[in-house]
C-alpha atoms as a PDB file:
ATOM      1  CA  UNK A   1      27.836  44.462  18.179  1.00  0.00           C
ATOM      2  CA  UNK A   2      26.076  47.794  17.764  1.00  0.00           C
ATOM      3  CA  UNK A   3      23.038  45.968  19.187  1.00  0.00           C
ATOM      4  CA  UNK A   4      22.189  43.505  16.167  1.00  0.00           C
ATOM      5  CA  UNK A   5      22.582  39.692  16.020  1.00  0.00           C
ATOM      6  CA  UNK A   6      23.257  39.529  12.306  1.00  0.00           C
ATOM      7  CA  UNK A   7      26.267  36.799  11.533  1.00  0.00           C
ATOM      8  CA  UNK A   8      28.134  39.565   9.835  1.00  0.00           C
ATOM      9  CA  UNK A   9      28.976  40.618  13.087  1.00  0.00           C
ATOM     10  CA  UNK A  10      30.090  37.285  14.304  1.00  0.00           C
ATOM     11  CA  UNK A  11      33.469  36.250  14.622  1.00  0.00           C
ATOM     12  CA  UNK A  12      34.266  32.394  13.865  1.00  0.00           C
ATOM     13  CA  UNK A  13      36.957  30.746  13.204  1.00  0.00           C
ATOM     14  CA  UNK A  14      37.879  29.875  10.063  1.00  0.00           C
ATOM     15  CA  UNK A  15      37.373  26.029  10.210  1.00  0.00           C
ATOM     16  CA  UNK A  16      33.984  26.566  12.588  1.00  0.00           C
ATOM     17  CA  UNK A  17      32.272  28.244   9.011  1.00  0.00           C
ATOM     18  CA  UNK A  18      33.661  25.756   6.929  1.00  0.00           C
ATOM     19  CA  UNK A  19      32.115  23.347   8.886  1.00  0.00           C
ATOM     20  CA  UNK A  20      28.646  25.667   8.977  1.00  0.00           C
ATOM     21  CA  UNK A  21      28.953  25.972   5.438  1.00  0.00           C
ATOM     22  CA  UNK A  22      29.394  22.193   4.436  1.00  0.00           C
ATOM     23  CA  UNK A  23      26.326  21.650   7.492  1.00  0.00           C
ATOM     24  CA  UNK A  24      23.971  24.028   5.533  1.00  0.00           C
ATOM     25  CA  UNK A  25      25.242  22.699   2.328  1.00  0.00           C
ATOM     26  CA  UNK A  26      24.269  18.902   3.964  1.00  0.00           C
ATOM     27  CA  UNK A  27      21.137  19.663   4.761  1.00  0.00           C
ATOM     28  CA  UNK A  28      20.257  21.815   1.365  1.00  0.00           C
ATOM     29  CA  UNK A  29      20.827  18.634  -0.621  1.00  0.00           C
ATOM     30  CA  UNK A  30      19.826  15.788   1.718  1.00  0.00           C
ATOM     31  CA  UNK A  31      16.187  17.868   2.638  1.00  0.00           C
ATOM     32  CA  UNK A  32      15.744  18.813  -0.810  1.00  0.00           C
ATOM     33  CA  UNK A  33      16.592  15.092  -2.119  1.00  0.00           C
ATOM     34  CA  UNK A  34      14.885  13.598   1.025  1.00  0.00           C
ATOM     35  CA  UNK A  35      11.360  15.715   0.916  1.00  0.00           C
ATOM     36  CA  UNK A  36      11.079  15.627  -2.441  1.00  0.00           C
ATOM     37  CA  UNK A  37      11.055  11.837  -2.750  1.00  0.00           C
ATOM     38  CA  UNK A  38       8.730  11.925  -0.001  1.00  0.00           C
ATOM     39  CA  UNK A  39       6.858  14.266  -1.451  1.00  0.00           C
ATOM     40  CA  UNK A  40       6.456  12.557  -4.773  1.00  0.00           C
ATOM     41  CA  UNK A  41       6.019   9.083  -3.435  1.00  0.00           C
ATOM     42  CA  UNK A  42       2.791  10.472  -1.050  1.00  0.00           C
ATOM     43  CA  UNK A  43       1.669  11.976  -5.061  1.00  0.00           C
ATOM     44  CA  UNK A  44       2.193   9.122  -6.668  1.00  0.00           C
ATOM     45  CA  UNK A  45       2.170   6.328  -5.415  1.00  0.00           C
ATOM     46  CA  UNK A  46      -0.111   6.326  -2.271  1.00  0.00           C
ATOM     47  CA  UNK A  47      -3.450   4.326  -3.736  1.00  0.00           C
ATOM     48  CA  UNK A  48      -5.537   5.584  -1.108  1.00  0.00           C
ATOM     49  CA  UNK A  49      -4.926   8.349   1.233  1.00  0.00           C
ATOM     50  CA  UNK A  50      -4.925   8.485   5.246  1.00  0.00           C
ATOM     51  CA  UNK A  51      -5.623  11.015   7.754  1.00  0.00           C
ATOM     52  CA  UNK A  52      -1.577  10.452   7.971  1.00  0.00           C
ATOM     53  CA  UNK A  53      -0.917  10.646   4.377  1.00  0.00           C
ATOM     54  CA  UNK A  54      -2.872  14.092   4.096  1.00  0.00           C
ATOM     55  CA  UNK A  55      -0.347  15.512   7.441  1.00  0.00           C
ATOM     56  CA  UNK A  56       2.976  14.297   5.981  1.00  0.00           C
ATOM     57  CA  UNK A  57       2.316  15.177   2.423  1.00  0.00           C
ATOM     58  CA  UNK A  58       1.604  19.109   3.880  1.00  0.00           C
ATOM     59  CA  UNK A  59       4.752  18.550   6.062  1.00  0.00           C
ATOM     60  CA  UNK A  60       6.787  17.714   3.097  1.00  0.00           C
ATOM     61  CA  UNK A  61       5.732  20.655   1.561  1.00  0.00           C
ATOM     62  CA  UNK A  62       6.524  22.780   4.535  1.00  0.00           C
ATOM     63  CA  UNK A  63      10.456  21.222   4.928  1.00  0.00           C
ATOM     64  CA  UNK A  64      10.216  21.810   1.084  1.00  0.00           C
ATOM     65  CA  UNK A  65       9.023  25.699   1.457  1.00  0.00           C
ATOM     66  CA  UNK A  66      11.970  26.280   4.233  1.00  0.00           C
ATOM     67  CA  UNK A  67      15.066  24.723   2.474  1.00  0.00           C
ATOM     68  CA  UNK A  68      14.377  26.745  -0.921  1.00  0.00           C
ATOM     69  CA  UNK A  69      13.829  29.859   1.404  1.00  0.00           C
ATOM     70  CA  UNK A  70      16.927  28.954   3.902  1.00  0.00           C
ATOM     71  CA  UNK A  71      19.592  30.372   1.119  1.00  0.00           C
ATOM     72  CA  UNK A  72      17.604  34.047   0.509  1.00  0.00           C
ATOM     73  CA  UNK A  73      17.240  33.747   4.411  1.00  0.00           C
ATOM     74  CA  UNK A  74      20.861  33.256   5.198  1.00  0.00           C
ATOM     75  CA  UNK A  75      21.634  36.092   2.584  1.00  0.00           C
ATOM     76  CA  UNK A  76      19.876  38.542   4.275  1.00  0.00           C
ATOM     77  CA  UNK A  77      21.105  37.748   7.458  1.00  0.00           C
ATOM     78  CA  UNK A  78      24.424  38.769   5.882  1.00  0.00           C
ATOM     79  CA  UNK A  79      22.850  42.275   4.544  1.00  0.00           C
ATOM     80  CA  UNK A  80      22.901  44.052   7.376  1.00  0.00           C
ATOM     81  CA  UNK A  81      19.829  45.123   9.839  1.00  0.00           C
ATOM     82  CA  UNK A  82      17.830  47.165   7.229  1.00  0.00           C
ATOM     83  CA  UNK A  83      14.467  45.980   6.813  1.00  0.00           C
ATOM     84  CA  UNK A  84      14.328  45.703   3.343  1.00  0.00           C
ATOM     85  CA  UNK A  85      11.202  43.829   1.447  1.00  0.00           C
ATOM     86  CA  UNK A  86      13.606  41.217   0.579  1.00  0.00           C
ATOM     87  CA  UNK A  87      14.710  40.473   4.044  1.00  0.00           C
ATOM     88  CA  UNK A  88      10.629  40.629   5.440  1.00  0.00           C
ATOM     89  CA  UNK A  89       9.826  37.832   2.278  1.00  0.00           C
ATOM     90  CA  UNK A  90      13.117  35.413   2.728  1.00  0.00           C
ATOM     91  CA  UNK A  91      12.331  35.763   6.683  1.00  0.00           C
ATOM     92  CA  UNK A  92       8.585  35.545   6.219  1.00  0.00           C
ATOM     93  CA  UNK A  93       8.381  32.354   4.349  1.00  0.00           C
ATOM     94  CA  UNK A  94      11.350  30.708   6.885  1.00  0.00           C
ATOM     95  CA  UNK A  95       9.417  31.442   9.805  1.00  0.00           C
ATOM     96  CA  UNK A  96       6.059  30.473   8.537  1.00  0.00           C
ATOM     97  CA  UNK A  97       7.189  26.832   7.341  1.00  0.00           C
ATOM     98  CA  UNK A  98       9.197  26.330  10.403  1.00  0.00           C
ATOM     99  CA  UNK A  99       5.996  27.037  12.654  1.00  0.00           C
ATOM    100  CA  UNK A 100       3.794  25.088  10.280  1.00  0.00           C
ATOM    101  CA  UNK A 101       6.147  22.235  10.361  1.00  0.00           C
ATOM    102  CA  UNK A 102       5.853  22.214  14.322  1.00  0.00           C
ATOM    103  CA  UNK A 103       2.063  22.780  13.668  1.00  0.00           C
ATOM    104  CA  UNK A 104       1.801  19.295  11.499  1.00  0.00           C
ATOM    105  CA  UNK A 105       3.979  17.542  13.604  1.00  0.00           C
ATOM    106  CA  UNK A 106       1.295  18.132  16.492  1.00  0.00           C
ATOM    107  CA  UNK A 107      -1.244  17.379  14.321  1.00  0.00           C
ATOM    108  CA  UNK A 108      -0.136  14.020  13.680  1.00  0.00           C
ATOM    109  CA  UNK A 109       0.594  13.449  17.396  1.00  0.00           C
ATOM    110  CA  UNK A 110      -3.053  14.458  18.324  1.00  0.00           C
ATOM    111  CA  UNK A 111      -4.227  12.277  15.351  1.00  0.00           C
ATOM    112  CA  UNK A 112      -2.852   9.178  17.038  1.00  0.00           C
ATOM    113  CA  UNK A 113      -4.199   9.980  20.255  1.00  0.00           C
ATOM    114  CA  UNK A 114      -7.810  10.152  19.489  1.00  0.00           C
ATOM    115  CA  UNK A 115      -7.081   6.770  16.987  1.00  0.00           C
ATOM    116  CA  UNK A 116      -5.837   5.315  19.888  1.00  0.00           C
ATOM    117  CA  UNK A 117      -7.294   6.906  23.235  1.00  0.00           C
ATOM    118  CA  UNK A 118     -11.155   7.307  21.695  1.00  0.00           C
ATOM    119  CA  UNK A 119     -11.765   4.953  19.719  1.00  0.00           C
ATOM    120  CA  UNK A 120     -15.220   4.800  19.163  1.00  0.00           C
ATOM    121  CA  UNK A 121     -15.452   8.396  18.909  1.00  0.00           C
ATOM    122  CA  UNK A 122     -12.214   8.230  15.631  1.00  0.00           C
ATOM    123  CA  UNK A 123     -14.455   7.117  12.574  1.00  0.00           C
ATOM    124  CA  UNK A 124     -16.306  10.356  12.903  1.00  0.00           C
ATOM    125  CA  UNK A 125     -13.188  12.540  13.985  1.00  0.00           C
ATOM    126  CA  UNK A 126     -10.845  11.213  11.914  1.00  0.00           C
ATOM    127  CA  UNK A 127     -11.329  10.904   7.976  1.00  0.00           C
ATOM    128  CA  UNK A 128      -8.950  12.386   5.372  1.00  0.00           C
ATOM    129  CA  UNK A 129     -11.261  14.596   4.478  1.00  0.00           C
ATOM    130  CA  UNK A 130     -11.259  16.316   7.751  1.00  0.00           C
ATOM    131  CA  UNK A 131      -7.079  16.313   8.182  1.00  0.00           C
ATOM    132  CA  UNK A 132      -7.062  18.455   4.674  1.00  0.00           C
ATOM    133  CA  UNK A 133     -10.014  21.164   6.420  1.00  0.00           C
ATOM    134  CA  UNK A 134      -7.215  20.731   9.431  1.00  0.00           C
ATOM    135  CA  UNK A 135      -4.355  21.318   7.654  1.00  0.00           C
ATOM    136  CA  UNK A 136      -6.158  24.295   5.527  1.00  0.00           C
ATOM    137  CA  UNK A 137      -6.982  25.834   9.024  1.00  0.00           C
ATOM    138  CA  UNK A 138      -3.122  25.530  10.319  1.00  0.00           C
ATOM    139  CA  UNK A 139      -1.773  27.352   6.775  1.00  0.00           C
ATOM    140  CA  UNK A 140      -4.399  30.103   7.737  1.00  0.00           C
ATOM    141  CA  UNK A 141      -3.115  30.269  11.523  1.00  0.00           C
ATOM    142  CA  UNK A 142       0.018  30.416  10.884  1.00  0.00           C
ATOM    143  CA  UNK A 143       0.174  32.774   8.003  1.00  0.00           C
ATOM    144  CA  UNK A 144      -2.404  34.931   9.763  1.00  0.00           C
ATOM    145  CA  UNK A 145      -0.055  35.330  13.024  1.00  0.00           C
ATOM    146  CA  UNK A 146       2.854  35.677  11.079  1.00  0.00           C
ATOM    147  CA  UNK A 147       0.844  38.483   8.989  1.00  0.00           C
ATOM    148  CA  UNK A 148      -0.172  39.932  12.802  1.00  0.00           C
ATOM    149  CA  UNK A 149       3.478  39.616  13.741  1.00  0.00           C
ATOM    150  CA  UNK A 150       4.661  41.495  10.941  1.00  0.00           C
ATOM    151  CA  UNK A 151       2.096  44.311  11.463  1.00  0.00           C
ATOM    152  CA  UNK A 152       3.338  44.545  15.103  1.00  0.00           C
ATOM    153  CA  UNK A 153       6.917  44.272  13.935  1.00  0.00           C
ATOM    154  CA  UNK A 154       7.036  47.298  11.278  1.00  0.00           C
ATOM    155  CA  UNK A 155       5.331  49.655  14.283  1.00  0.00           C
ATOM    156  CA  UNK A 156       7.561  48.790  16.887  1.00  0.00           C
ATOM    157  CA  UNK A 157      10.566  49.451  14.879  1.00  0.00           C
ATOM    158  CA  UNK A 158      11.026  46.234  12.076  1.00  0.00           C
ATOM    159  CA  UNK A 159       9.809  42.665  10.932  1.00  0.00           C
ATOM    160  CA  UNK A 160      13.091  41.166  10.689  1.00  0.00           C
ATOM    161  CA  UNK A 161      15.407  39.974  13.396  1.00  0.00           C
ATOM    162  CA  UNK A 162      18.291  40.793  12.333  1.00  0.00           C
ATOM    163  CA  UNK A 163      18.303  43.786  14.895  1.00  0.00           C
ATOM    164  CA  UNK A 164      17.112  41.993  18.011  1.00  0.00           C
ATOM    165  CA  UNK A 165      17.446  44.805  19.853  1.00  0.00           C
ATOM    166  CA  UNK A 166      14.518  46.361  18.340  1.00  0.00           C
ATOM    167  CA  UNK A 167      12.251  43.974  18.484  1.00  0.00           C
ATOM    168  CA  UNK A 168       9.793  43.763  21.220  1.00  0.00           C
ATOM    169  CA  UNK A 169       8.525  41.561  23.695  1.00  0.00           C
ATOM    170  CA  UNK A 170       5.353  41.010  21.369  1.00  0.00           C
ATOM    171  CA  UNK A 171       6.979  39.120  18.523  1.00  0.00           C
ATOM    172  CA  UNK A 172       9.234  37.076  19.881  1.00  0.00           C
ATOM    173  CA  UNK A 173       5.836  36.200  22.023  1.00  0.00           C
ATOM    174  CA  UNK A 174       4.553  35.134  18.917  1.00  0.00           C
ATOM    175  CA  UNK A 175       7.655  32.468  18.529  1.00  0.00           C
ATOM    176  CA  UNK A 176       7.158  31.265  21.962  1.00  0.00           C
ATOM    177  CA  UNK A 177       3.802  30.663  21.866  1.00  0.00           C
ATOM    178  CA  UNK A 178       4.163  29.224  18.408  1.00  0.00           C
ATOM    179  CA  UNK A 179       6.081  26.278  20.138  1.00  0.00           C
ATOM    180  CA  UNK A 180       5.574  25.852  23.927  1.00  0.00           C
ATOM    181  CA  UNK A 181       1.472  25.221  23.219  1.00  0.00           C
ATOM    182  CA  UNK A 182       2.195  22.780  20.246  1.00  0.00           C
ATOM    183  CA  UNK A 183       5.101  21.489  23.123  1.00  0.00           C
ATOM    184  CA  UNK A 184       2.685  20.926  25.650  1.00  0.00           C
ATOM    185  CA  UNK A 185       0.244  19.117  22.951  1.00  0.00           C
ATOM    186  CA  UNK A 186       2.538  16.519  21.649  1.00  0.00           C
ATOM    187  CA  UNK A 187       4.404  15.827  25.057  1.00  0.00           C
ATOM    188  CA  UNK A 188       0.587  15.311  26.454  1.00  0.00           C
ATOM    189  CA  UNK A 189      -0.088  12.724  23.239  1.00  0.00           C
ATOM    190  CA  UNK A 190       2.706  11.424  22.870  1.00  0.00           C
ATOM    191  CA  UNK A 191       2.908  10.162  26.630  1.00  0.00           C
ATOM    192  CA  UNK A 192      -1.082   8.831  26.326  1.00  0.00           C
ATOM    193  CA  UNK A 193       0.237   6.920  23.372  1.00  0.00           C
ATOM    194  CA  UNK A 194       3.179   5.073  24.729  1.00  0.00           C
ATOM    195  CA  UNK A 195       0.742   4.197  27.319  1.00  0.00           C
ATOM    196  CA  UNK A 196      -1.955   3.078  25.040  1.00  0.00           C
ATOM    197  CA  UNK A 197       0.446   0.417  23.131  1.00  0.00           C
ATOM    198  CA  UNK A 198       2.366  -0.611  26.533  1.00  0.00           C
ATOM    199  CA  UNK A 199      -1.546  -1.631  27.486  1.00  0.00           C
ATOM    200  CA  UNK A 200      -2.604  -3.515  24.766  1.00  0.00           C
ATOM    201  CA  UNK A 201      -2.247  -6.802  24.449  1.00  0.00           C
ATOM    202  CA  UNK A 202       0.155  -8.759  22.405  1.00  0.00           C
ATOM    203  CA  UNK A 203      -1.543 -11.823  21.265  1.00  0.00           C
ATOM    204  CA  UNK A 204       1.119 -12.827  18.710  1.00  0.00           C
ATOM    205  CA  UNK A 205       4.704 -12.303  18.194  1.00  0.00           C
ATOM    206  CA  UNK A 206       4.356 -10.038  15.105  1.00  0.00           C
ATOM    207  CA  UNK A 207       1.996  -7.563  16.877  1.00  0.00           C
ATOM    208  CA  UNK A 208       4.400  -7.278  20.200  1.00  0.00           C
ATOM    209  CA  UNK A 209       6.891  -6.231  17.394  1.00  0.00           C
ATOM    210  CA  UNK A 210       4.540  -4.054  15.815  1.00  0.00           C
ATOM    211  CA  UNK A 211       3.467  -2.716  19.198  1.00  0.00           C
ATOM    212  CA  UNK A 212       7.556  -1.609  20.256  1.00  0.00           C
ATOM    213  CA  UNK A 213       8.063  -0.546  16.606  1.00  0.00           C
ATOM    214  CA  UNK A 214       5.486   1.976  16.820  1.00  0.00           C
ATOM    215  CA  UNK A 215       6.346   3.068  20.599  1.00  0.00           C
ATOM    216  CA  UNK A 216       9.874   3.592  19.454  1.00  0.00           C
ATOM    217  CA  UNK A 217       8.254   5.432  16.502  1.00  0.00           C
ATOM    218  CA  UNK A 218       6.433   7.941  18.879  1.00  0.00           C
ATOM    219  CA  UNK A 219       8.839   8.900  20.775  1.00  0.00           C
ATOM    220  CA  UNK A 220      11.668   8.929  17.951  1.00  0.00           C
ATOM    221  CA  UNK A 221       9.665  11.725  16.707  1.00  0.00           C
ATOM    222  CA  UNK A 222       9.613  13.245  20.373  1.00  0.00           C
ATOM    223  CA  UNK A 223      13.085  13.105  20.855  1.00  0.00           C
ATOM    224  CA  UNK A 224      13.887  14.810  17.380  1.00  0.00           C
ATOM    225  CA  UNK A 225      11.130  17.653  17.734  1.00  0.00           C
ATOM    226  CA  UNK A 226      12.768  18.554  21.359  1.00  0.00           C
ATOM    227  CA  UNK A 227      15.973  18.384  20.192  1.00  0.00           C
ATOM    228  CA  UNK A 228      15.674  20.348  17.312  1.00  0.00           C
ATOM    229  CA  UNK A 229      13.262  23.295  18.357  1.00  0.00           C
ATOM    230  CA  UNK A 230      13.758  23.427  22.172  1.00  0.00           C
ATOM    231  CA  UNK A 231      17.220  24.830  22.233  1.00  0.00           C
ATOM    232  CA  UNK A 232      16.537  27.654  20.277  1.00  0.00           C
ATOM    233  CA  UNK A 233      13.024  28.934  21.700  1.00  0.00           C
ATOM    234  CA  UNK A 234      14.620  28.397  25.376  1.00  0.00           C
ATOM    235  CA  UNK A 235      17.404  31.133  23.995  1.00  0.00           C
ATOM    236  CA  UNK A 236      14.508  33.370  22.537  1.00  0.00           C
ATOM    237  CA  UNK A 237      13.241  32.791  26.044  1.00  0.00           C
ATOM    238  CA  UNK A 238      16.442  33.977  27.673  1.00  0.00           C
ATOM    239  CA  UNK A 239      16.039  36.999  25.224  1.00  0.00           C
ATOM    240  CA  UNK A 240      12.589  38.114  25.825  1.00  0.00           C
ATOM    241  CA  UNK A 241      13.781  37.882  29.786  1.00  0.00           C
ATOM    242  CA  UNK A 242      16.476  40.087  29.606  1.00  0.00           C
ATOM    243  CA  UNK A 243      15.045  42.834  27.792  1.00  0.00           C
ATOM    244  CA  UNK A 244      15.068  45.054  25.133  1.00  0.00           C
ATOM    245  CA  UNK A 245      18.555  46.180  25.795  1.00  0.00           C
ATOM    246  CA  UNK A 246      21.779  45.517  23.289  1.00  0.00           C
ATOM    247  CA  UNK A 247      21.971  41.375  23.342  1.00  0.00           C
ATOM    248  CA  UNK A 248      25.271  40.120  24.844  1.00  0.00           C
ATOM    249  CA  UNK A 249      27.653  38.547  22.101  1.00  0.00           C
ATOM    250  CA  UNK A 250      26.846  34.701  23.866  1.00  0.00           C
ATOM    251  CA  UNK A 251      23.178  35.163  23.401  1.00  0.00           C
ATOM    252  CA  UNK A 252      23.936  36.057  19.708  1.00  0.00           C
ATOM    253  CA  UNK A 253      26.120  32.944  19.094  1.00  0.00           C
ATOM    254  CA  UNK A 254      23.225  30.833  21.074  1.00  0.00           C
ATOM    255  CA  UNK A 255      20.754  32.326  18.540  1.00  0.00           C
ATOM    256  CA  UNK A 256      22.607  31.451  15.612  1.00  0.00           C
ATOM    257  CA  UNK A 257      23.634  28.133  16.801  1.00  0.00           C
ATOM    258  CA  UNK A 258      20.035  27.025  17.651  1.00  0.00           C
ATOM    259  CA  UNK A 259      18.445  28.010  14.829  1.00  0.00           C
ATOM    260  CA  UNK A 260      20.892  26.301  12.624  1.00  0.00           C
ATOM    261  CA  UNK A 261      20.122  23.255  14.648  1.00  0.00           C
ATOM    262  CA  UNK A 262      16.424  23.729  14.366  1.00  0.00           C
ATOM    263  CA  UNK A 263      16.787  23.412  10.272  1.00  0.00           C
ATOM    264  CA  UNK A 264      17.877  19.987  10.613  1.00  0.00           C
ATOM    265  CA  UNK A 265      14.362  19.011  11.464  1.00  0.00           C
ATOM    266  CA  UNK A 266      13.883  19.158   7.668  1.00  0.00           C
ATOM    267  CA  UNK A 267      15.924  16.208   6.829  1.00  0.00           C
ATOM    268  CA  UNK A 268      14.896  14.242  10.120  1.00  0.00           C
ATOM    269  CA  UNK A 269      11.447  14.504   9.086  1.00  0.00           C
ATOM    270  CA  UNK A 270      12.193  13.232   6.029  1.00  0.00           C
ATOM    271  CA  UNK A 271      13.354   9.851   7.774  1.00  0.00           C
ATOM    272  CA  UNK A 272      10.674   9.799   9.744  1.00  0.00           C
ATOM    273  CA  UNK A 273       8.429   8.930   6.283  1.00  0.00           C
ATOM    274  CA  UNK A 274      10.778   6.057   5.624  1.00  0.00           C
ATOM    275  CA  UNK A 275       9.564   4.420   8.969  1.00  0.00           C
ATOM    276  CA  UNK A 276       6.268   5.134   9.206  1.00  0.00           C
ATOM    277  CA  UNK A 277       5.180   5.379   5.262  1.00  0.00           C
ATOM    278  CA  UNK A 278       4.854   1.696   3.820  1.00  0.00           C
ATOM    279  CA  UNK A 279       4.911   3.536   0.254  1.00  0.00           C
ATOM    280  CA  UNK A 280       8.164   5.472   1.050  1.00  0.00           C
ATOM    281  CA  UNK A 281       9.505   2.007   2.308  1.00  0.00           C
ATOM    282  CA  UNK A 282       9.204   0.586  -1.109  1.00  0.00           C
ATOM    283  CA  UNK A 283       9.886   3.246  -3.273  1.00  0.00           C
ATOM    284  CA  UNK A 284      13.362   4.152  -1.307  1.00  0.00           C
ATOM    285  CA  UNK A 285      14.374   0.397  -1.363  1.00  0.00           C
ATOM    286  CA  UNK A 286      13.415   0.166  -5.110  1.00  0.00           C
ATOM    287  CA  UNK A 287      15.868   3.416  -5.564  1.00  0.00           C
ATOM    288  CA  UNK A 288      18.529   1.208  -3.892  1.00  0.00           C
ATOM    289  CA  UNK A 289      18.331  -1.672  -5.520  1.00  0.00           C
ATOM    290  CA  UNK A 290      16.838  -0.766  -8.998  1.00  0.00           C
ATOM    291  CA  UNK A 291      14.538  -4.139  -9.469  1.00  0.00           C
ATOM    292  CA  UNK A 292      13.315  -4.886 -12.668  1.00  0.00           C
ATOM    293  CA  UNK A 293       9.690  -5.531 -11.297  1.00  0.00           C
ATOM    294  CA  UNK A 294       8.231  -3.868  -7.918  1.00  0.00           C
ATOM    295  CA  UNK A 295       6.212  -5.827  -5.749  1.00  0.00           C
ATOM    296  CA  UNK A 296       3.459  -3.898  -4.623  1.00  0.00           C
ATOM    297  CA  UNK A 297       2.137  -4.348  -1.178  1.00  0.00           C
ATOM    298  CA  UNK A 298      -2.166  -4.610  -0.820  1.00  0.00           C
ATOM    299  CA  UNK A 299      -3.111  -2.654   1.880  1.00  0.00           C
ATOM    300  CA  UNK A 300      -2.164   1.319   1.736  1.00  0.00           C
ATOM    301  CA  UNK A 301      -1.674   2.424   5.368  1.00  0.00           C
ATOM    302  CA  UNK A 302       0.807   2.335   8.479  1.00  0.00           C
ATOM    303  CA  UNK A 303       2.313   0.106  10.887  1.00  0.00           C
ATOM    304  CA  UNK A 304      -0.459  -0.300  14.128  1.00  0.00           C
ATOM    305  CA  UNK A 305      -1.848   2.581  15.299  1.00  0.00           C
ATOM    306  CA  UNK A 306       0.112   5.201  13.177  1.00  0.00           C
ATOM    307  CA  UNK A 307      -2.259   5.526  10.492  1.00  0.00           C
END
């Protein structure tokens, strides 16, 4: 493979890329159908806005940034290993909406633990004036590494990863840290929250259903963040192990297999905000059913404990 990972160089067959191309074709439609109704709903239709609101809103956006880059992305894995500006911008804005997307998904696990863990200490930590500074500083950190990682990238021999064998141990660093500590975050929240709702008591029937919906809420979201990111950062692990020597053709089909499963987190976020968004509840049913009158619901915030 002359030492590069680019899918040029690797050999499928024939029905495997149909079935890659009608995946990436899936996902292209659903997330852009999917996020953008979220997206709009959270815009337009939210009467007030939660700590919760302000996080998914910015997470929309980031799904939304990712699937209109994921095309130029794919096309310049197919270019060859040059690193041309177009292949640093498609790559750039992929990789900095993918690690903001893990960012806000952290965020809103660390937003339910203080609600829920401290809360006497929430009215004056949470507000959703405070989740926008939040989410302005996570746009900043993330395009500010990915800035650092492109410096360190064009010294060391290029930005782009289509040539894995020239990248060094320092960016793919950058990836690894960019998910293990937001990892180690949510796992640690996520876990304190379960526990919170398993501890509280269920007075009537409605909140013990409440209660389980919201538990199976949490770690729904778990479950889909591991599944979609964890494969392919163990496999960057693996590489940065091994080396900087040429990458062995299974690593390469690892790498391209993970990171197409990673993209599916767009459109699995996206579902999340039907079950935890009251708003995206209504508006997605009235898109099913087409009333002739909507019946809009008084309060403006989430099941227990997720807003």
């Amino acid at each position: 493979m002359n030492g590069t990972c680019h899918s040029s160089e690797l050999t499928w067959p024939y029905w495997v890329k149909n079935v890659v191309d009608a995946y990436v074709g899936l996902l292209l439609a659903l997330g852009l159908l999917l996020n953008g109704l979220a997206l709009w709903v959270f815009c337009c239709r939210v009467r007030r806005w939660t700590e919760t609101h302000v996080y998914m809103a910015n997470l929309a956006v980031a799904d939304l940034c990712l699937l209109c880059a994921l095309p130029f992305f794919l096309r310049s894995l197919k270019q060859g290993a040059e690193d041309t500006l177009f292949c640093q911008l498609s790559q750039g804005v992929y990789l900095a909406n993918r690690y903001m997307s893990i960012s806000l998904v952290t965020a809103i696990a660390v937003d339910r633990y203080v609600a829920l863990r401290h809360p006497l200490r929430a009215p004056a930590l949470r507000s959703p004036r405070q989740a926008v500074a939040v989410c302005a500083a996570l746009w900043a950190l993330v395009t500010g590494s990915l800035v650092l990682r492109w410096a360190l990238g064009v010294r060391e021999g290029g930005f782009c990863f289509l040539s894995v064998s020239r990248q060094s141990s320092n960016t793919t660093a950058f990836s690894l840290l960019g998910f293990y500590l937001p990892l180690a975050v949510l796992l640690f929240c996520s876990l304190q929250v379960v526990a919170a709702l398993g501890q509280g008591p269920a007075a009537h029937t409605d909140q013990a259903e409440a209660t389980r919906r919201a538990t199976r809420m949490v770690w729904a979201n778990l479950v889909v963040f591991v599944a979609c990111f964890l494969p392919l950062h163990v496999v960057l692990a693996v590489r940065m192990a091994a080396g900087h020597g040429a990458p062995t053709p299974a690593l390469c089909y690892a790498l391209y297999v993970t990171s197409k499963l990673s993209d599916a987190n767009c459109c699995l976020d996206a579902i999340c905000y039907y079950f935890m968004a009251k708003e995206f509840q209504e508006e997605a049913s009235a898109l099913a059913s087409m009333p002739t009158a909507k019946a809009h619901r008084s309060r403006d915030s989430f099941s227990v404990t997720l807003a």
